[in-house]
PDB file of N, CA and C in Angstrom:
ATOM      1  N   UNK A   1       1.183  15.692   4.162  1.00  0.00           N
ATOM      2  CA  UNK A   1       1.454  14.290   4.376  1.00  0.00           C
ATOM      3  C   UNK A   1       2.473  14.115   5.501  1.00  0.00           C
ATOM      4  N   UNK A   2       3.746  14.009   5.262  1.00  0.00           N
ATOM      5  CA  UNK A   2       4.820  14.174   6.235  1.00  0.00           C
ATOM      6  C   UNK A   2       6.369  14.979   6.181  1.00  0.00           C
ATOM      7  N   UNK A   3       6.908  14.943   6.474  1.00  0.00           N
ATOM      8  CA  UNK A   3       8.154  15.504   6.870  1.00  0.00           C
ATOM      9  C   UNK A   3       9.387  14.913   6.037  1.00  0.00           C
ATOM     10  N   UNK A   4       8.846  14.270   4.715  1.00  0.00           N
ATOM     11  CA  UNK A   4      10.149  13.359   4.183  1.00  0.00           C
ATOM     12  C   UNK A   4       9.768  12.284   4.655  1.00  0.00           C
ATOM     13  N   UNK A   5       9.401  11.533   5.264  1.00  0.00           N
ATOM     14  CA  UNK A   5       9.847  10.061   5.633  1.00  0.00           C
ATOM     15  C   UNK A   5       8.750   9.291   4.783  1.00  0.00           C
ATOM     16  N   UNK A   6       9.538   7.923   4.628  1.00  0.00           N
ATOM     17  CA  UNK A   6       9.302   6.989   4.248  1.00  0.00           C
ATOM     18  C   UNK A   6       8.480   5.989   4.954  1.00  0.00           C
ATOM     19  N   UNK A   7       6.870   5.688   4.598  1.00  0.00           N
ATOM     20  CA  UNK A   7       6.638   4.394   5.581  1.00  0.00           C
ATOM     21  C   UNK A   7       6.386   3.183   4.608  1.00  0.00           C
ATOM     22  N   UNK A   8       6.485   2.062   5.665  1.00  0.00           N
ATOM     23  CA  UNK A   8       6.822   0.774   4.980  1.00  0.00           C
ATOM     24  C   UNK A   8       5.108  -0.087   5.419  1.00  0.00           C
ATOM     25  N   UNK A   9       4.896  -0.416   4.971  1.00  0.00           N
ATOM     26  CA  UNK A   9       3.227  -1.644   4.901  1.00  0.00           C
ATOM     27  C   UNK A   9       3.466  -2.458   4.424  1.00  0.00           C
ATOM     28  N   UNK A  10       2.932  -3.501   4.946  1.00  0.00           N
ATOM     29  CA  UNK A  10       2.859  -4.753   4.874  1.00  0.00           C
ATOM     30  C   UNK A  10       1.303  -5.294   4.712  1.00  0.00           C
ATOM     31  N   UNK A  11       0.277  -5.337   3.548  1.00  0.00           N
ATOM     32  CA  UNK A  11      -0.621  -5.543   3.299  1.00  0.00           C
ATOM     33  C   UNK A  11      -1.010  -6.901   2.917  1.00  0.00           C
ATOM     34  N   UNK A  12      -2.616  -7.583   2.874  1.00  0.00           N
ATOM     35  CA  UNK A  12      -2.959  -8.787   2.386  1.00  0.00           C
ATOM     36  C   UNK A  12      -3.756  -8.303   1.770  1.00  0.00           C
ATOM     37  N   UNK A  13      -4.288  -9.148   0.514  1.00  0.00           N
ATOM     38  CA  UNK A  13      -5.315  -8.757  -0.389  1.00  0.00           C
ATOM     39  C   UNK A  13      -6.353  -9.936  -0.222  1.00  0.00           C
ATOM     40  N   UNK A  14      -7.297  -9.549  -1.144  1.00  0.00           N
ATOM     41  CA  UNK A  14      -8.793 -11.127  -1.215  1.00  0.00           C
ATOM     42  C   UNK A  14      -7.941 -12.507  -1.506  1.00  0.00           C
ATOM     43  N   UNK A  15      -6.355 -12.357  -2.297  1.00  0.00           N
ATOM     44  CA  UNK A  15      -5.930 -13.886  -2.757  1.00  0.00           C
ATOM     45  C   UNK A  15      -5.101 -14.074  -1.749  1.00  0.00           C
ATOM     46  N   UNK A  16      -4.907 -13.714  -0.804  1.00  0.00           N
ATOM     47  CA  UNK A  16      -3.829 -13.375   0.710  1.00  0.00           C
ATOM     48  C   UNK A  16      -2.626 -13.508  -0.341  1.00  0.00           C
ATOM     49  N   UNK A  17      -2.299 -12.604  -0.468  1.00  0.00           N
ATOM     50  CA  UNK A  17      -1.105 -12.166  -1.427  1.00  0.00           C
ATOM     51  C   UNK A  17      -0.787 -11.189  -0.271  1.00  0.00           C
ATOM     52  N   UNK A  18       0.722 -11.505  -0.199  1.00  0.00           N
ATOM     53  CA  UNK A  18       1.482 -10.382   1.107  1.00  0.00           C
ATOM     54  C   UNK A  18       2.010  -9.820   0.251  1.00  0.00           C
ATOM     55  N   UNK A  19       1.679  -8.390   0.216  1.00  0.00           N
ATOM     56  CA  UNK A  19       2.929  -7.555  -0.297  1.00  0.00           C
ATOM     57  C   UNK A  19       3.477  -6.178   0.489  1.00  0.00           C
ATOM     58  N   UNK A  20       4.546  -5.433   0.242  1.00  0.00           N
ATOM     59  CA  UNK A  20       5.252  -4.524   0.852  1.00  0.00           C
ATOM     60  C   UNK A  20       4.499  -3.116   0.436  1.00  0.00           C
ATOM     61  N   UNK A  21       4.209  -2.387   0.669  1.00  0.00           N
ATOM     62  CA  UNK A  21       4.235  -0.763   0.329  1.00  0.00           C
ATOM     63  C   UNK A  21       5.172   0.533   0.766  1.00  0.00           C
ATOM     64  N   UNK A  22       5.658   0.786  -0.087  1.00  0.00           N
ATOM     65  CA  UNK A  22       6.415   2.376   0.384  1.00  0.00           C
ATOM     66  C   UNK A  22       5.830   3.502  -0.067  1.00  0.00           C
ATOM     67  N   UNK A  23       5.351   4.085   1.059  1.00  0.00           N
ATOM     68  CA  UNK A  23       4.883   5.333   0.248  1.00  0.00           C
ATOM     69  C   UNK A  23       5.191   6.492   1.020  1.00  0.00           C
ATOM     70  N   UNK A  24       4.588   7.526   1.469  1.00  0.00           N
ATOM     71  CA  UNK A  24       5.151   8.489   2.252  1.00  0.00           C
ATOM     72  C   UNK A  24       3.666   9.152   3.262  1.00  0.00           C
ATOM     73  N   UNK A  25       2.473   8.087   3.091  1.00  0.00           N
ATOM     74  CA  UNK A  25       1.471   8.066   3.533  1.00  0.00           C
ATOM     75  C   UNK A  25       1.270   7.558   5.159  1.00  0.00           C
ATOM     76  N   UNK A  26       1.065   8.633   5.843  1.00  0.00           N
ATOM     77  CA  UNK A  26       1.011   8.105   7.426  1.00  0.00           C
ATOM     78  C   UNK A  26      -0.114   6.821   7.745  1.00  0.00           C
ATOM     79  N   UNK A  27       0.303   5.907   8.301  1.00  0.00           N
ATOM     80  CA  UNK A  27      -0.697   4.947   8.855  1.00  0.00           C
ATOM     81  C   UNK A  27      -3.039   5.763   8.774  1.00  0.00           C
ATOM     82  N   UNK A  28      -2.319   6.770   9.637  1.00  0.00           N
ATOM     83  CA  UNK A  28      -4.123   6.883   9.718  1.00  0.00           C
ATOM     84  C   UNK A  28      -4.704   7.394   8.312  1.00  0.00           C
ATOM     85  N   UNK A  29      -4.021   8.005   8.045  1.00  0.00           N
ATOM     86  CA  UNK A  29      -4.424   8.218   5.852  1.00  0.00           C
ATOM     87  C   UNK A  29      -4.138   7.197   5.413  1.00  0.00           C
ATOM     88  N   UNK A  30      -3.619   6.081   5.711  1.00  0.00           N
ATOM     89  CA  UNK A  30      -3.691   4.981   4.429  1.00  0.00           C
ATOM     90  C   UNK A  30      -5.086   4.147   4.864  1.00  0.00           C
ATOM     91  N   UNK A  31      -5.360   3.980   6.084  1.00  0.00           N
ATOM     92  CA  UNK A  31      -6.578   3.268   7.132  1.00  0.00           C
ATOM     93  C   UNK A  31      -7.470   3.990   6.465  1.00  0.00           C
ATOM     94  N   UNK A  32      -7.657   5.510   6.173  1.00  0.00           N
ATOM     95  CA  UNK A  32      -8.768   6.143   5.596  1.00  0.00           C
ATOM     96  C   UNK A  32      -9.057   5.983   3.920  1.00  0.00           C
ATOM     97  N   UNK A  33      -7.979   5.991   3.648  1.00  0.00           N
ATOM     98  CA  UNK A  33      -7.687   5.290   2.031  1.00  0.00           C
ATOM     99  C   UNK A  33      -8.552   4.158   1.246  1.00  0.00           C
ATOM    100  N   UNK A  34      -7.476   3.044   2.444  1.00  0.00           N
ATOM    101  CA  UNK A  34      -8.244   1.359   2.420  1.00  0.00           C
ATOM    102  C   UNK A  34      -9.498   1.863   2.605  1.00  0.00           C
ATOM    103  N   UNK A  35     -10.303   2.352   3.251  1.00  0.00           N
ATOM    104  CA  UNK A  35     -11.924   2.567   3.290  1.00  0.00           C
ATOM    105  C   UNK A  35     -12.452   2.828   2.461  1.00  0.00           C
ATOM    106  N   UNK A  36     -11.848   4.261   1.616  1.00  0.00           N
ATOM    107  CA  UNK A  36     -12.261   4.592   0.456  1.00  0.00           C
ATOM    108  C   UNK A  36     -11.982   3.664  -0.955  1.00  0.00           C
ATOM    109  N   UNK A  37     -10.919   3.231  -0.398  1.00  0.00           N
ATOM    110  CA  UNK A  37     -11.057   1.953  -1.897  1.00  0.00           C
ATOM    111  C   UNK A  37     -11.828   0.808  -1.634  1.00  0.00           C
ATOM    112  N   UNK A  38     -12.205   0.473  -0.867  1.00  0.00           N
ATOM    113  CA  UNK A  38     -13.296  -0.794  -0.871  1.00  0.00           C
ATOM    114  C   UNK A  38     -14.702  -0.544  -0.491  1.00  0.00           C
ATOM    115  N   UNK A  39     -14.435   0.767  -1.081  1.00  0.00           N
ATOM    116  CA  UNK A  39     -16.185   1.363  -0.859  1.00  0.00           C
ATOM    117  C   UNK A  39     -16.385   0.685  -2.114  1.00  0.00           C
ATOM    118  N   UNK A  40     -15.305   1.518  -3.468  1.00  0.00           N
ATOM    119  CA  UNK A  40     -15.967   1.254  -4.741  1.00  0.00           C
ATOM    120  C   UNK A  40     -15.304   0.070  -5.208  1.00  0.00           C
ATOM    121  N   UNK A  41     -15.063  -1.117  -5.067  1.00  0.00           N
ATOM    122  CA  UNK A  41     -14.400  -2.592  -4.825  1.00  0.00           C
ATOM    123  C   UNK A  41     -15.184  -3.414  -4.458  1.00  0.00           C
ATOM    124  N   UNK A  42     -15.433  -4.102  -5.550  1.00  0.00           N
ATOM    125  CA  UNK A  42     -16.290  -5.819  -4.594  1.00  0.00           C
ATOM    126  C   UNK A  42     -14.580  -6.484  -4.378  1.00  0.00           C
ATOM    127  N   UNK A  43     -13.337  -6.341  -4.648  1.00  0.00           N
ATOM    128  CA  UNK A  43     -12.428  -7.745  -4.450  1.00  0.00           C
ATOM    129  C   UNK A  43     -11.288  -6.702  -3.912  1.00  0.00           C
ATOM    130  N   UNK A  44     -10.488  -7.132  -3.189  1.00  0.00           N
ATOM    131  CA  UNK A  44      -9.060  -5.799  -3.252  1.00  0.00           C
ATOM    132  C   UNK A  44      -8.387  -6.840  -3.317  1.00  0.00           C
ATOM    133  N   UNK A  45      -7.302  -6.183  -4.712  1.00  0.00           N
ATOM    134  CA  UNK A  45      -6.190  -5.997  -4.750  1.00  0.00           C
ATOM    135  C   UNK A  45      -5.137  -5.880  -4.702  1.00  0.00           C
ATOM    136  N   UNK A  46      -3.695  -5.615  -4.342  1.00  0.00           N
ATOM    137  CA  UNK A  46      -2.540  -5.192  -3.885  1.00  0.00           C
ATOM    138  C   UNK A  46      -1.895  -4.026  -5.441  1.00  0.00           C
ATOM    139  N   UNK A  47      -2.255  -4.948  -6.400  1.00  0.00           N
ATOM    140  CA  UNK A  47      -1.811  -3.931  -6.993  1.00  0.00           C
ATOM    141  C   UNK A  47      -2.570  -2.673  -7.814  1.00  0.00           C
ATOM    142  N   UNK A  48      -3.987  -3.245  -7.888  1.00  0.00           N
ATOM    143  CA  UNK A  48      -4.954  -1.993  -7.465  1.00  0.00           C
ATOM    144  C   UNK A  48      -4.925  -0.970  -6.685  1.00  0.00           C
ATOM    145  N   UNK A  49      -4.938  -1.390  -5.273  1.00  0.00           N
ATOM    146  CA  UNK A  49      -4.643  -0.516  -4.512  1.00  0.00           C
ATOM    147  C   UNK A  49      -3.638   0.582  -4.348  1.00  0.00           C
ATOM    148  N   UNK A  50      -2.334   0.369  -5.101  1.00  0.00           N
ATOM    149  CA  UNK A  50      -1.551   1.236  -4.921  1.00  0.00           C
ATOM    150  C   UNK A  50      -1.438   1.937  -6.392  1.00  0.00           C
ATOM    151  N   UNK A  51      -2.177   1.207  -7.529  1.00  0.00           N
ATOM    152  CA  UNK A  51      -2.441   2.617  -8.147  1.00  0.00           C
ATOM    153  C   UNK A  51      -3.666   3.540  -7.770  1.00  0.00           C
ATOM    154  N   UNK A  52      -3.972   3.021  -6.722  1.00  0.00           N
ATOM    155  CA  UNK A  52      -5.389   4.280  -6.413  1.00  0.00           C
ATOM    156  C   UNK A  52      -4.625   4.879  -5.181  1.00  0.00           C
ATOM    157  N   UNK A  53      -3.847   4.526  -4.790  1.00  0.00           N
ATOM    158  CA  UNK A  53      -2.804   5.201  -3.658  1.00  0.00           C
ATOM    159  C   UNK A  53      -2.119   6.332  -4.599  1.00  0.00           C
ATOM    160  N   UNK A  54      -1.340   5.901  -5.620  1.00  0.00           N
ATOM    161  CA  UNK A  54      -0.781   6.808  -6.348  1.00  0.00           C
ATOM    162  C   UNK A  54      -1.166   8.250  -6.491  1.00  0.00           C
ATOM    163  N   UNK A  55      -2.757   8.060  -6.953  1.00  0.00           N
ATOM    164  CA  UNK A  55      -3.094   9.257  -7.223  1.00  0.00           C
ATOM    165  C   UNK A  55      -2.582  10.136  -5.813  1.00  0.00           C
ATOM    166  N   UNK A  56      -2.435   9.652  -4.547  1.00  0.00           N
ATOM    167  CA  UNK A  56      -2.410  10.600  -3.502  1.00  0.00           C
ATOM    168  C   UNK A  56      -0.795  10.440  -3.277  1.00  0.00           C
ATOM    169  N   UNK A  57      -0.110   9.658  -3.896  1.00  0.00           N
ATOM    170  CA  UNK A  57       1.843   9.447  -3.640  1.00  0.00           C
ATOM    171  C   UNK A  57       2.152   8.918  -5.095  1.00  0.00           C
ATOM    172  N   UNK A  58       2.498   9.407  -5.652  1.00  0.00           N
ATOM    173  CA  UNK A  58       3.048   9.373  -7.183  1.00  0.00           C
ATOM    174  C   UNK A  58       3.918   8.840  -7.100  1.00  0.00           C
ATOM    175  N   UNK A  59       5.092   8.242  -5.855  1.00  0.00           N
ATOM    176  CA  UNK A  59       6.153   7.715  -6.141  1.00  0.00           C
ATOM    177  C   UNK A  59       6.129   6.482  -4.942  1.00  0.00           C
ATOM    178  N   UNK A  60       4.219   6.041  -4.908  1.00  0.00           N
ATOM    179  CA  UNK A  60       4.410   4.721  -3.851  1.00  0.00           C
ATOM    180  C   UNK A  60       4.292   3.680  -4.694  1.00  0.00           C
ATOM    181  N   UNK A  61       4.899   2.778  -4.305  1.00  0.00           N
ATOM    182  CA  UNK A  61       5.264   1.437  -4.908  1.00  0.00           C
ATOM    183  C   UNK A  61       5.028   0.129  -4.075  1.00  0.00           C
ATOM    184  N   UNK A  62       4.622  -1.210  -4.705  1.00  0.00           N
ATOM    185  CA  UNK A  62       5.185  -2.215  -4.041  1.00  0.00           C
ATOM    186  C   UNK A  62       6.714  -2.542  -4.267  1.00  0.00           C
ATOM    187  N   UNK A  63       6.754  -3.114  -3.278  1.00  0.00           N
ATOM    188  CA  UNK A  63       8.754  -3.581  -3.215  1.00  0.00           C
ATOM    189  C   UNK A  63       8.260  -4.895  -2.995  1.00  0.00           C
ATOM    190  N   UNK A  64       9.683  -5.655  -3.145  1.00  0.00           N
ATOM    191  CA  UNK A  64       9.059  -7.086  -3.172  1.00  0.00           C
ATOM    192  C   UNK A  64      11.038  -7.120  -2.057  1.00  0.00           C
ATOM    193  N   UNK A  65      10.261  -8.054  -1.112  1.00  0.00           N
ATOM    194  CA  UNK A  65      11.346  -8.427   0.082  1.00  0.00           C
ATOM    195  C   UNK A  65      11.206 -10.119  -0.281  1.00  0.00           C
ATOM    196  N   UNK A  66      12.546 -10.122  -0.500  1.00  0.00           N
ATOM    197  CA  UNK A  66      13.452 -11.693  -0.451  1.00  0.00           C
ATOM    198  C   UNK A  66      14.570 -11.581   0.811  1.00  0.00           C
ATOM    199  N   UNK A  67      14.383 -13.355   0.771  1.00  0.00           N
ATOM    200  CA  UNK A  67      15.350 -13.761   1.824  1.00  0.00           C
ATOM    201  C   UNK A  67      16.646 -13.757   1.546  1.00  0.00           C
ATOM    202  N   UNK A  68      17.894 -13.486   2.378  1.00  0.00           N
ATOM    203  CA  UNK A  68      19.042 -13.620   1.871  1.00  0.00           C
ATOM    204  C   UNK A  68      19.707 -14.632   2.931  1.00  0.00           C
ATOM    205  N   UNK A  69      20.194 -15.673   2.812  1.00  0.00           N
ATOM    206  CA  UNK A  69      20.929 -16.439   3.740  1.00  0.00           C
ATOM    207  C   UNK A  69      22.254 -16.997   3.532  1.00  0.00           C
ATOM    208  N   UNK A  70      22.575 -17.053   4.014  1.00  0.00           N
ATOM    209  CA  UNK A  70      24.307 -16.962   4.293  1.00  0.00           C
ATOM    210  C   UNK A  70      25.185 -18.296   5.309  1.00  0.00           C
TER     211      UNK A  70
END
């Protein structure tokens, strides 16, 4: 996979639901991923998707980003 690092995604699903991903999955494996999950998918997800991510990053998650203003 990689070297330690952390990448961050920013995904939409069928309900345009924005959510965050951390996982440790490089851009062109997650692009190959998304393919493979909406082979077997009539609708995607967000939080589908990252338990079928899991199986390949056991410790990817959505994060949820709020505003902070001051």
């Amino acid at each position: 996979m990689t070297n330690g690092n952390m990448f961050y995604y920013r995904i939409y699903d069928d309900k345009e639901q924005v959510n965050y991903i951390r996982t440790v999955v490089e851009q062109k494996k997650i692009r190959q991923l998304l393919q493979d999950f909406e082979k077997v998918h009539q609708e995607y997800y967000n939080s589908e998707f990252i338990h079928f991510l899991k199986e390949k990053d056991p410790q990817a998650e959505l994060i949820e980003v709020m505003t902070i203003t001051y």
